[in-house]
Structures are given as structure tokens and as C-alpha cells.
Protein backbone atom coordinates (compact mmCIF):
# COMPACT_ATOMS: atom_id res chain seq x y z
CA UNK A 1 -42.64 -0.62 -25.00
CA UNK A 2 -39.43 1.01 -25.92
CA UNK A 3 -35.89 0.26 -24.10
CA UNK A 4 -36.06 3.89 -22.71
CA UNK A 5 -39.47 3.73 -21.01
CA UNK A 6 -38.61 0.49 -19.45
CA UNK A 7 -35.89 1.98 -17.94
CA UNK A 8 -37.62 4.69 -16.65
CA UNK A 9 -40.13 2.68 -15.31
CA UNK A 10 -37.46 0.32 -13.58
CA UNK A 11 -35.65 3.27 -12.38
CA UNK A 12 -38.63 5.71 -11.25
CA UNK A 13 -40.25 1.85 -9.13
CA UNK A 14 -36.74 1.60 -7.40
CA UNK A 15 -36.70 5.36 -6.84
CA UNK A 16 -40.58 5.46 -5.29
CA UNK A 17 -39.94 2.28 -3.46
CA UNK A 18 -36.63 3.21 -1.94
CA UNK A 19 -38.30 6.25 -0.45
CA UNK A 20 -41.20 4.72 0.81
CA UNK A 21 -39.43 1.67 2.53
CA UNK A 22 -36.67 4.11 3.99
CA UNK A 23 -39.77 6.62 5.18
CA UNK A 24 -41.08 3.71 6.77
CA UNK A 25 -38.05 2.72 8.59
CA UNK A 26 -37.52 5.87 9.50
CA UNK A 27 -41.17 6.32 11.33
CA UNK A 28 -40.76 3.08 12.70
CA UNK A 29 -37.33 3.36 14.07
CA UNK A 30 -34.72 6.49 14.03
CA UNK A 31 -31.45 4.96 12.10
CA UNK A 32 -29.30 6.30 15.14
CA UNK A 33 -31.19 3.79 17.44
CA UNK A 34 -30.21 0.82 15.05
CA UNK A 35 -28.62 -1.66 17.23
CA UNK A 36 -26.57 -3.71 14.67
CA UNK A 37 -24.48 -6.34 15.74
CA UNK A 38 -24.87 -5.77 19.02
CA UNK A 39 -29.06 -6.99 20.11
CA UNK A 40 -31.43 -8.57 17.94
CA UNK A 41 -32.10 -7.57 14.53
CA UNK A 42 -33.86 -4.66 14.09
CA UNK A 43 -36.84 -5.14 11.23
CA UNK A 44 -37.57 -1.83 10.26
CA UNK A 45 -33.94 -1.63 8.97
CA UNK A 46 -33.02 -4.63 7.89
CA UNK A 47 -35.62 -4.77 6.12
CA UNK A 48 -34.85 -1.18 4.62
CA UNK A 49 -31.31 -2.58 3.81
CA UNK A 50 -32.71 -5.85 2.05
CA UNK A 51 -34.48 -3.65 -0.05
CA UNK A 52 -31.87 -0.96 -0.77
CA UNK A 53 -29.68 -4.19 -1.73
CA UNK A 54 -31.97 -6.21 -4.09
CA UNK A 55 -32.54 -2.32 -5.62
CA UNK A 56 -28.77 -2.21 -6.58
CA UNK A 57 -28.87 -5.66 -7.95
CA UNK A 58 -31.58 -4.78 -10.44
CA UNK A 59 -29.65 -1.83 -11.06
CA UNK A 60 -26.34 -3.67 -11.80
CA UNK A 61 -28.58 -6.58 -13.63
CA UNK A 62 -30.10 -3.69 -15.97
CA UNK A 63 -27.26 -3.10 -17.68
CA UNK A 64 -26.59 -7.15 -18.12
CA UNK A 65 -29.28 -7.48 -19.38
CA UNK A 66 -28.47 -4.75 -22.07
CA UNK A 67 -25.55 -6.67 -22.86
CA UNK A 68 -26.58 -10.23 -22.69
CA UNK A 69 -28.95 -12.69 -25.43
CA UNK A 70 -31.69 -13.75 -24.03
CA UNK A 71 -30.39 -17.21 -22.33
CA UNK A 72 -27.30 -15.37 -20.48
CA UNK A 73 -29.87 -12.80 -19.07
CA UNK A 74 -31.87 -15.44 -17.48
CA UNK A 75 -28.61 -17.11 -16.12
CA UNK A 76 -27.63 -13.94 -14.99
CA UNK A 77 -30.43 -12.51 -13.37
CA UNK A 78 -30.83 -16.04 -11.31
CA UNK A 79 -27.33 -15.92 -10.16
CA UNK A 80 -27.08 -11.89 -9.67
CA UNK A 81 -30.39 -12.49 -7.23
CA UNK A 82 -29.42 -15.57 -5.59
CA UNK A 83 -25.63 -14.78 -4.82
CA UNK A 84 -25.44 -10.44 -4.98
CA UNK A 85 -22.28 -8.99 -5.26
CA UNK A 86 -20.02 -12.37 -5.53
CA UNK A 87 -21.93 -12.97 -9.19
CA UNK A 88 -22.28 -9.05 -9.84
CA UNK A 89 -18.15 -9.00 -9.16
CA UNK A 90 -17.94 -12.17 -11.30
CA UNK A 91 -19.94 -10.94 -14.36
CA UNK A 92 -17.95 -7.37 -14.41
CA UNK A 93 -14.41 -9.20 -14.42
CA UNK A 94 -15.81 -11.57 -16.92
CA UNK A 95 -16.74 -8.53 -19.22
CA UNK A 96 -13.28 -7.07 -18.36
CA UNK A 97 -11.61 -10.27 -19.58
CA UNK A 98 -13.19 -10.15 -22.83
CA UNK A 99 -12.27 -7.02 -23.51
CA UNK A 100 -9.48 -6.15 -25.74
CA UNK A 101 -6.15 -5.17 -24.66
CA UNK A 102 -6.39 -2.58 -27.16
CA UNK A 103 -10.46 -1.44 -26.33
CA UNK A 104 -10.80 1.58 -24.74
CA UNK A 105 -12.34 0.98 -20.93
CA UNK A 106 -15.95 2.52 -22.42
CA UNK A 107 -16.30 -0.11 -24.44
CA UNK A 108 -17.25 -1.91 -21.03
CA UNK A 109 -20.09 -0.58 -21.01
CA UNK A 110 -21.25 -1.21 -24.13
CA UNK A 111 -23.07 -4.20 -26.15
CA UNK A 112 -20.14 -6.60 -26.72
CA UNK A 113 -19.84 -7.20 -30.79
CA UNK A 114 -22.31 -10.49 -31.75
């Protein structure tokens, strides 16, 4: 399977299962009758925003593991799932730090030179 249809296939599961776990929030509870912080936990939507957060992770953890060999992708797929945006935050100012004074900022985003 080539890079490109992975992707899409990563990309169009988050998509289809983003819409169905926010439809079914949605049926089971209007968002405007969330209660937040202020009664119990409300499942529909907390479970919605679980989702909607592990979705961004695999996001963020797709392009890691574009630029990472294979033992630093299983390091950083662990710690990007256990720990969120504290190891997400960590990775991006590690690949900042490694870049060049002289890189341009694109180069960020692209495989680092092996």
C-alpha cells in the first residue's frame, strides 16, 4: 500500500468517525445543554471530545511518523498517546531545535536529512 492511500485511509477513518461520534452526541445530548464543570460529566460529550482529541493526536503523530525511523516512531506514538499535547509540544520544539539557524521554517516539515 502506497504512503498516499494510507493517508487517505487514516484521514477519510478520522473524518467518518468524527462525524458519526459528534452525530451521536448530538442525538443524545444538544451541545448547549453540556453542563461542564459545573454537574457530573456528561458522556455523550466527553466522550465526543475524547475522540475528537485522540483524532488530532493521530493527526499530529502522522506526520512523525513521516519523519521518524522506525524505533523513534514507536517511541513516539507511545508517548504522543499516553501524554497528548505535553509530548506533541515536546517533539515539535525538538524538531525546531534541530533545525538550522540558517533552514528555512519549511524545512520543519520535512524528512530531516539521514
Amino acid at each position: 500500500m502506497t504512503p498516499r492511500i494510507t493517508l487517505k485511509l487514516l484521514f477519510g477513518a478520522i473524518l467518518a468517525t468524527m462525524l458519526a461520534v459528534t452525530a451521536w452526541a448530538s442525538l443524545t445530548q444538544p451541545v448547549w445543554q453540556w453542563g461542564g464543570l459545573t454537574r457530573g460529566p456528561d458522556r455523550a460529550w466527553t466522550i465526543a471530545t475524547l475522540c475528537d482529541a485522540y483524532a488530532g493526536f493521530l493527526t499530529f503523530y502522522a506526520w512523525v511518523c513521516y519523519r521518524e525511523r522506525a524505533a523513534g516512531r514507536v517511541l513516539w506514538f507511545v508517548l504522543i498517546m499516553l501524554l497528548g499535547n505535553i509530548a506533541m509540544s515536546a517533539y515539535a520544539l525538538r524538531a525546531l531545535a534541530r533545525l538550522g539557524p540558517d533552514e528555512p521554517l519549511e524545512r520543519l516539515l520535512a524528512r530531516p536529512a539521514r
